[in-house]
PDB file of N, CA and C in Angstrom:
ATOM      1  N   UNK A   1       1.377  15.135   0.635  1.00  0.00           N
ATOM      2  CA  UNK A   1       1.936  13.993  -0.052  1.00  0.00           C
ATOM      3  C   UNK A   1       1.521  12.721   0.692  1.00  0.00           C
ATOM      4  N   UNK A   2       1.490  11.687   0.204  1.00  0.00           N
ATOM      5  CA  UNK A   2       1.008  10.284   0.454  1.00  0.00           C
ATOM      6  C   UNK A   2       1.639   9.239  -0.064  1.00  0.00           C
ATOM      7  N   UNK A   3       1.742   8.057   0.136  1.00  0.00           N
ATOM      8  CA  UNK A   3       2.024   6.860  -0.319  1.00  0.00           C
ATOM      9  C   UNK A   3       1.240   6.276  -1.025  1.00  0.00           C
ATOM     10  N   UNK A   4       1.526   5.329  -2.096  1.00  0.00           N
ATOM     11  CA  UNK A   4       0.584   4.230  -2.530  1.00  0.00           C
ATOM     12  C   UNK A   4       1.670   3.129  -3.000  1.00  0.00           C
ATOM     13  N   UNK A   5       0.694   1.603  -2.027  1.00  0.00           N
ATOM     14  CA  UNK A   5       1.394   0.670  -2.594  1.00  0.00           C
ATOM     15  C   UNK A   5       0.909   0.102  -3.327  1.00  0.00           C
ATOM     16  N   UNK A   6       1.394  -0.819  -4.387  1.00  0.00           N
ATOM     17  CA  UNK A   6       0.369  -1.637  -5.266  1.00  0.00           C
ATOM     18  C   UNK A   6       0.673  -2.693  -5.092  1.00  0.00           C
ATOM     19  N   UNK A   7      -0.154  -3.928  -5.924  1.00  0.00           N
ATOM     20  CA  UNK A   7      -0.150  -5.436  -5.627  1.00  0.00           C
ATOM     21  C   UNK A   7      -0.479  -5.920  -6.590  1.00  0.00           C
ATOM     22  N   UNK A   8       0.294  -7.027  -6.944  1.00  0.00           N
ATOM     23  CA  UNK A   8       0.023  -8.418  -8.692  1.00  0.00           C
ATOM     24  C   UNK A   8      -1.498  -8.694  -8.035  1.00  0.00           C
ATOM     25  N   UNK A   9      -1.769  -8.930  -6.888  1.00  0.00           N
ATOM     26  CA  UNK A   9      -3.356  -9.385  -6.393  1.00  0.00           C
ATOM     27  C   UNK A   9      -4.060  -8.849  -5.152  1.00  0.00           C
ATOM     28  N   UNK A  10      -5.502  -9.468  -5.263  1.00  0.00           N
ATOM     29  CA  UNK A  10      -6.097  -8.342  -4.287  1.00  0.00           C
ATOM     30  C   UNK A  10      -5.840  -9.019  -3.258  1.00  0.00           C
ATOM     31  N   UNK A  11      -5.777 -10.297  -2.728  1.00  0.00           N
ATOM     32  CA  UNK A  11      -5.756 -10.519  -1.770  1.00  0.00           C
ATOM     33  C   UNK A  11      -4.201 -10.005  -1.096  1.00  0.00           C
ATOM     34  N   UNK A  12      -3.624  -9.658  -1.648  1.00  0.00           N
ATOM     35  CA  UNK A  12      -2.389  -8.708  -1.111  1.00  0.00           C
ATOM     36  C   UNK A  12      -2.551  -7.513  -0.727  1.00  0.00           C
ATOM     37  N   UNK A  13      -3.311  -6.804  -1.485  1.00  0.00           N
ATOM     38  CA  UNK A  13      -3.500  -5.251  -0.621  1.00  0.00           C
ATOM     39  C   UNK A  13      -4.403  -5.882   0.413  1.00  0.00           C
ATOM     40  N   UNK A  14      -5.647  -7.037   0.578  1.00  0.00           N
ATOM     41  CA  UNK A  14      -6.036  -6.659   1.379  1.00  0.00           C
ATOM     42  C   UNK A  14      -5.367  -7.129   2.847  1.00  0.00           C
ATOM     43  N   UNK A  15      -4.546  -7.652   2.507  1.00  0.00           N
ATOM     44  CA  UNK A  15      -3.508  -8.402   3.627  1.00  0.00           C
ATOM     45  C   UNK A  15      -2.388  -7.414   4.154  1.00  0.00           C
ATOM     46  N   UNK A  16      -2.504  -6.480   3.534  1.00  0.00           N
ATOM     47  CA  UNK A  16      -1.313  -5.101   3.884  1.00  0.00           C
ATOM     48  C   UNK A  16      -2.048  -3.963   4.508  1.00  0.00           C
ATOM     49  N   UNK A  17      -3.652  -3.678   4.041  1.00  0.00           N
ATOM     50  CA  UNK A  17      -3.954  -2.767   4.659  1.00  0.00           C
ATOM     51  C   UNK A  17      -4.512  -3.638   6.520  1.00  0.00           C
ATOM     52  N   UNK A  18      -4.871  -4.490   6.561  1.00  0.00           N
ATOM     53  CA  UNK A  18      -4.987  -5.218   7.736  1.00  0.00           C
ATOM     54  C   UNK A  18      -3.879  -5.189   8.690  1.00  0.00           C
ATOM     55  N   UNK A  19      -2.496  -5.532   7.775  1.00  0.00           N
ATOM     56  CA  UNK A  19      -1.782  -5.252   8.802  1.00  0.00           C
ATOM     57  C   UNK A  19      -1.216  -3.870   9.089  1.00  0.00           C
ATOM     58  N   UNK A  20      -1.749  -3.184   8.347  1.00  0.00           N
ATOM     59  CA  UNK A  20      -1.153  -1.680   9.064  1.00  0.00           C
ATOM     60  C   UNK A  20      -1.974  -1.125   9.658  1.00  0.00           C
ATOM     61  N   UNK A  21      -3.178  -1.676   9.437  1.00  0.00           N
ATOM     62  CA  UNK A  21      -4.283  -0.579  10.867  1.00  0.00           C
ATOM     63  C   UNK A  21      -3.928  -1.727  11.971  1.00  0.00           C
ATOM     64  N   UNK A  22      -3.209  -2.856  12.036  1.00  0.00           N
ATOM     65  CA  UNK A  22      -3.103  -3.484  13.397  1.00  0.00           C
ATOM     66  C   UNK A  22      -2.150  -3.094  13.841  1.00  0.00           C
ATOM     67  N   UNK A  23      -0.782  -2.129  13.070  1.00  0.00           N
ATOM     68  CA  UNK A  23       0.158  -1.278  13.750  1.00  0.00           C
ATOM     69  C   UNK A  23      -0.498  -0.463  14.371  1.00  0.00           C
ATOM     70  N   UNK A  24      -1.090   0.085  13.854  1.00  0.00           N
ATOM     71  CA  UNK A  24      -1.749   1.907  13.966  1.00  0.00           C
ATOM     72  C   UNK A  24      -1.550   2.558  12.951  1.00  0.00           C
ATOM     73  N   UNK A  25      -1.312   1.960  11.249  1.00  0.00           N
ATOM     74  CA  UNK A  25      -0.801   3.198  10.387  1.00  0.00           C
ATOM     75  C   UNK A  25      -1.970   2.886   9.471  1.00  0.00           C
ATOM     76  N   UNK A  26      -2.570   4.430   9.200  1.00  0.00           N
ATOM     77  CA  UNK A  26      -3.808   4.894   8.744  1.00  0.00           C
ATOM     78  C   UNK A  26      -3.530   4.179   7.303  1.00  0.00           C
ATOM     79  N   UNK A  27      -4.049   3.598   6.682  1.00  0.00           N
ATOM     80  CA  UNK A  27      -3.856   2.816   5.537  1.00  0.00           C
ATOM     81  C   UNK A  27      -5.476   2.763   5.050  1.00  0.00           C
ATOM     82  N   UNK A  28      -5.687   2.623   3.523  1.00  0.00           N
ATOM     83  CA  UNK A  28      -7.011   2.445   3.118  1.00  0.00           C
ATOM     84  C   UNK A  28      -6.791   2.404   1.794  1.00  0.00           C
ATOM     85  N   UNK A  29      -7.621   1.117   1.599  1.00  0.00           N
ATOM     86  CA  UNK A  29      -7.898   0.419   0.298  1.00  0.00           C
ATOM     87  C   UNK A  29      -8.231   1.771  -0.862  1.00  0.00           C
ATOM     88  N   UNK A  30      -7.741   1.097  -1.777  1.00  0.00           N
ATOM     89  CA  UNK A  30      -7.812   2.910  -3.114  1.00  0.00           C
ATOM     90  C   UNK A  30      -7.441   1.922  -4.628  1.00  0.00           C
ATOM     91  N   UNK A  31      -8.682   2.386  -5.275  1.00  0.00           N
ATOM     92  CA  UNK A  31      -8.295   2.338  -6.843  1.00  0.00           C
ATOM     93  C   UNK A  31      -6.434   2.503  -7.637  1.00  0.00           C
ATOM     94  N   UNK A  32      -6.424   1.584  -7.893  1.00  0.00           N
ATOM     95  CA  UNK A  32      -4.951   2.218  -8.813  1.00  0.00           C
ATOM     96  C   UNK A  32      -5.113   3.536  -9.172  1.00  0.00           C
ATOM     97  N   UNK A  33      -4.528   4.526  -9.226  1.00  0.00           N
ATOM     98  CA  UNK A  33      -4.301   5.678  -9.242  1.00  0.00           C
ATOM     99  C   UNK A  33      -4.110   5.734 -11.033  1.00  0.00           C
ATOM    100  N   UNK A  34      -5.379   6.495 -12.225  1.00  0.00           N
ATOM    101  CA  UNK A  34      -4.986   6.304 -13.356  1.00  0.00           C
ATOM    102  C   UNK A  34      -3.210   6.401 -13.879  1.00  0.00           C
ATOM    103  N   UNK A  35      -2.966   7.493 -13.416  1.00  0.00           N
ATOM    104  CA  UNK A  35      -1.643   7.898 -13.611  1.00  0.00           C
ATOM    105  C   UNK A  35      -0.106   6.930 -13.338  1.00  0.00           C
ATOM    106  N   UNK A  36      -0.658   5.906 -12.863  1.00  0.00           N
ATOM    107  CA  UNK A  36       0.609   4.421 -12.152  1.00  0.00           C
ATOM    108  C   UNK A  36       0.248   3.368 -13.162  1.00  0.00           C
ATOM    109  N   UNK A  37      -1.435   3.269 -13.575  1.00  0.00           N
ATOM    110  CA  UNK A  37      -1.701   1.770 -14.353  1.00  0.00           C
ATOM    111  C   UNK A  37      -3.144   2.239 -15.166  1.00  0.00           C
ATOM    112  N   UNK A  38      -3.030   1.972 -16.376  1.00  0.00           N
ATOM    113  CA  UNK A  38      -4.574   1.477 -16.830  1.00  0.00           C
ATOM    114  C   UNK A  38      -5.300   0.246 -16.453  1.00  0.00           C
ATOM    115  N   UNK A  39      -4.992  -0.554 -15.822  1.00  0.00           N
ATOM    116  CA  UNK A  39      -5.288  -1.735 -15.338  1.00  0.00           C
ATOM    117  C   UNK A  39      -6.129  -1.490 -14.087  1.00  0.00           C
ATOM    118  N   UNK A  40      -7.391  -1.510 -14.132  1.00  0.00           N
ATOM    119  CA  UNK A  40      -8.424  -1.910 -12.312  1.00  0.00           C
ATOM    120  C   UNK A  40      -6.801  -2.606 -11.743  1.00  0.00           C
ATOM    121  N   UNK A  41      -7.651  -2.313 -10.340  1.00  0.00           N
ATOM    122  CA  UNK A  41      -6.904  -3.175  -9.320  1.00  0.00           C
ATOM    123  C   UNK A  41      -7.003  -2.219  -7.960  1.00  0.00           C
ATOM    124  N   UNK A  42      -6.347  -2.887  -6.808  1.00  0.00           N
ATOM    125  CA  UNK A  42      -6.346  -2.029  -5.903  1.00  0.00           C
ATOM    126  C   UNK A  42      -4.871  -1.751  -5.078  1.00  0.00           C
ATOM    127  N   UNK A  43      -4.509  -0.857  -4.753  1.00  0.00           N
ATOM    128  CA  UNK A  43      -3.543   0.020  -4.228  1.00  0.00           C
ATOM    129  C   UNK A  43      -4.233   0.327  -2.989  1.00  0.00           C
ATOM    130  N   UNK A  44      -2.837   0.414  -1.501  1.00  0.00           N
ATOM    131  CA  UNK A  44      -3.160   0.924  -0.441  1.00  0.00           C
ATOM    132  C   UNK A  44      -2.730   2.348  -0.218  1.00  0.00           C
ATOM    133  N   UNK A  45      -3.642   3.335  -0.157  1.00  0.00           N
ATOM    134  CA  UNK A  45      -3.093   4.448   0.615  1.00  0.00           C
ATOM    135  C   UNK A  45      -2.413   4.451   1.941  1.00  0.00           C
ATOM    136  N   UNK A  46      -1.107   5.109   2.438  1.00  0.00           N
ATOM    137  CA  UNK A  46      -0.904   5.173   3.518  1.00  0.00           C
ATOM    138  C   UNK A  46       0.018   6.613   4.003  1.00  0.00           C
ATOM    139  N   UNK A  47       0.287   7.061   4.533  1.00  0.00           N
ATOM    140  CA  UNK A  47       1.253   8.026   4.813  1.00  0.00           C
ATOM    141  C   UNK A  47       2.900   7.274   4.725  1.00  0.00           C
ATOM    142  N   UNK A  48       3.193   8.792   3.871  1.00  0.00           N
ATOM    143  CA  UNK A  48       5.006   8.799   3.744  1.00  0.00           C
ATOM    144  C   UNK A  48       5.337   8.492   4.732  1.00  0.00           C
ATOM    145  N   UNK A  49       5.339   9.065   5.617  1.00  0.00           N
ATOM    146  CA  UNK A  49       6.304   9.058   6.716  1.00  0.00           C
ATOM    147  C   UNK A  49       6.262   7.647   7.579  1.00  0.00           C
ATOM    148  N   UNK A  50       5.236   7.026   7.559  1.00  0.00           N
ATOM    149  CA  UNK A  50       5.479   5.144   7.664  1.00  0.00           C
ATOM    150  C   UNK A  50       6.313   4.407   6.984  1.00  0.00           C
ATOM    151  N   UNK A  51       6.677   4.708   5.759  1.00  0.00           N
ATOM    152  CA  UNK A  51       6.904   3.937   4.614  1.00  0.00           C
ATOM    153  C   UNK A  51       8.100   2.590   5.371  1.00  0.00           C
ATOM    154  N   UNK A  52       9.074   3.245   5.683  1.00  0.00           N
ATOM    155  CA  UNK A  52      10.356   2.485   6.538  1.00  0.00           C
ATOM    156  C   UNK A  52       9.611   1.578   7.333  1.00  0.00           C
ATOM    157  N   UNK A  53       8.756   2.033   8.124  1.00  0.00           N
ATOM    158  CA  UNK A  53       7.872   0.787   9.264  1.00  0.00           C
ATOM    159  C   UNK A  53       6.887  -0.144   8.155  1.00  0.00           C
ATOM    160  N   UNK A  54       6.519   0.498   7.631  1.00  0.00           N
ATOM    161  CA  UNK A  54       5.510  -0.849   6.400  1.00  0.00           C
ATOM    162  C   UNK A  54       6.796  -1.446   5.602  1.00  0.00           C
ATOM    163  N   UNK A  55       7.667  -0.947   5.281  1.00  0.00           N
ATOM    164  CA  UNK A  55       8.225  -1.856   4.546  1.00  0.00           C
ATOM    165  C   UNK A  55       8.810  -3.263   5.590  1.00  0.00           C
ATOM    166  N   UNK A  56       9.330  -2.748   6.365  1.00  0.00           N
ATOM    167  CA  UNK A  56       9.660  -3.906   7.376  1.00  0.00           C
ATOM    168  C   UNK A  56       8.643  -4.942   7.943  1.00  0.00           C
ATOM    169  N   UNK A  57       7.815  -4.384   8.350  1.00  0.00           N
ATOM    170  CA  UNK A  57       6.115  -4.875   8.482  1.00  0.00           C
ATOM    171  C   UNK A  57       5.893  -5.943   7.176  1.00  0.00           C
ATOM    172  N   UNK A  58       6.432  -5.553   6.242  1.00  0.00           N
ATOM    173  CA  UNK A  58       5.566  -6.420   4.670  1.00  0.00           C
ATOM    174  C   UNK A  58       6.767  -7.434   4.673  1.00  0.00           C
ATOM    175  N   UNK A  59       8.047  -6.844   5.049  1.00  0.00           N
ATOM    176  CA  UNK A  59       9.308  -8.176   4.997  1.00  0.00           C
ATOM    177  C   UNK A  59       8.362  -9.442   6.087  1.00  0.00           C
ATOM    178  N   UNK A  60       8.050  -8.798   7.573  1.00  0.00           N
ATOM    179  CA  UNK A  60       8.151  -9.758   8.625  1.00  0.00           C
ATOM    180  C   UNK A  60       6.871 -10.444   8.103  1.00  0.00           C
ATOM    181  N   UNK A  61       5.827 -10.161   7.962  1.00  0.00           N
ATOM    182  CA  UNK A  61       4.760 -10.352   7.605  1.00  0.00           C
ATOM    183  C   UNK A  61       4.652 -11.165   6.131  1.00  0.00           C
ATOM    184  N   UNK A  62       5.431 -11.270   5.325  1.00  0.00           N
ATOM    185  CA  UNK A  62       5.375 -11.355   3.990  1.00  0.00           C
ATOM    186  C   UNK A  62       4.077 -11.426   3.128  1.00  0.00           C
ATOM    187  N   UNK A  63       4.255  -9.891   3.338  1.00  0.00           N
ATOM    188  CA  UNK A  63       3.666  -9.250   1.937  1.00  0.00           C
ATOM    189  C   UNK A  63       4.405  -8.973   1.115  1.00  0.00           C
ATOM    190  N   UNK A  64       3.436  -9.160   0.144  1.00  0.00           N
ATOM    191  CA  UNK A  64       4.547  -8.719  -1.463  1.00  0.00           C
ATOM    192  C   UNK A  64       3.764  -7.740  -1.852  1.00  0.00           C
ATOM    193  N   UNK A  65       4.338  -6.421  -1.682  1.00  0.00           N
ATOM    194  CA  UNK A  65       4.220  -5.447  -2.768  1.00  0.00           C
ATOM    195  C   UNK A  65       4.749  -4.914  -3.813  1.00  0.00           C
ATOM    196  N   UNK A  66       4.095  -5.081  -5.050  1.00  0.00           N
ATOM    197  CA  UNK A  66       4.887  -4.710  -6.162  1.00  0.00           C
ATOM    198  C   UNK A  66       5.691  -3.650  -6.662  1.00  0.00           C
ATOM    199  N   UNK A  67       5.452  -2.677  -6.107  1.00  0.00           N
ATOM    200  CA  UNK A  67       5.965  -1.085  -5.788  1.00  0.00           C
ATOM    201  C   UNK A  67       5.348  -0.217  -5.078  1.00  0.00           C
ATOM    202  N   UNK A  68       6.163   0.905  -4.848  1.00  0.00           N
ATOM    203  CA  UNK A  68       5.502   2.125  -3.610  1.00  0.00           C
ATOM    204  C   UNK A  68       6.166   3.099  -4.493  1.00  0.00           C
ATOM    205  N   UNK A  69       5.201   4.421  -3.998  1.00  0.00           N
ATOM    206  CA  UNK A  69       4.916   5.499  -5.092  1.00  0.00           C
ATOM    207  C   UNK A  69       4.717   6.521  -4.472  1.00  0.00           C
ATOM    208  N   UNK A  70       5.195   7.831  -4.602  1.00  0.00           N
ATOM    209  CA  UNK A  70       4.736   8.917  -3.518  1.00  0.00           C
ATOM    210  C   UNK A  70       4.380   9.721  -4.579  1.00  0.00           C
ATOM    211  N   UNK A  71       2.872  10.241  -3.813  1.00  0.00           N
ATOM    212  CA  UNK A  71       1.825  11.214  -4.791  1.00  0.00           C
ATOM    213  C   UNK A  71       1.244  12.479  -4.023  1.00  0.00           C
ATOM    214  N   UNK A  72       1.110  13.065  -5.417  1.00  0.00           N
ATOM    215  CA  UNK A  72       0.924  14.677  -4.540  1.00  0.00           C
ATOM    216  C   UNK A  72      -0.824  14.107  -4.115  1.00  0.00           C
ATOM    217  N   UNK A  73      -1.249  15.261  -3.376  1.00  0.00           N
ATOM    218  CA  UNK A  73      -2.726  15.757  -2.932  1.00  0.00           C
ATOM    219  C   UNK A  73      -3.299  15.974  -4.248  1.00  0.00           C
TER     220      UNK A  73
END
């Protein structure tokens, strides 16, 4: 299982995956997942088990993510 966050814009995922490889949390840029949006765009992969530390991370930091989503393999 995995995380995905999404974003109204790109310059938001790319401002979220930056700051989570400057934590240390394995994060990487990813297509919207068909199954969340017909809409292009980009979504960050990251691991579940961060989720609590990125979310706090995106408060201090202010990022806006539009939702988080947990997906099978």
């Amino acid at each position: 299982m995995f995380c995905i966050a999404t974003f109204e814009t790109t310059h938001m995922a790319l401002r979220f995956e930056k700051m989570c490889r400057a934590a240390g949390i394995n994060a990487r840029i990813t297509p919207v997942p068909r199954e969340l949006s017909a809409s292009c765009g980009l979504a960050c992969r990251f691991p579940c088990e961060a989720r609590d530390h990125v979310r706090a991370l995106c408060e201090k930091n202010h990022v806006e993510v539009a939702e988080y989503h947990k997906m099978e393999e």
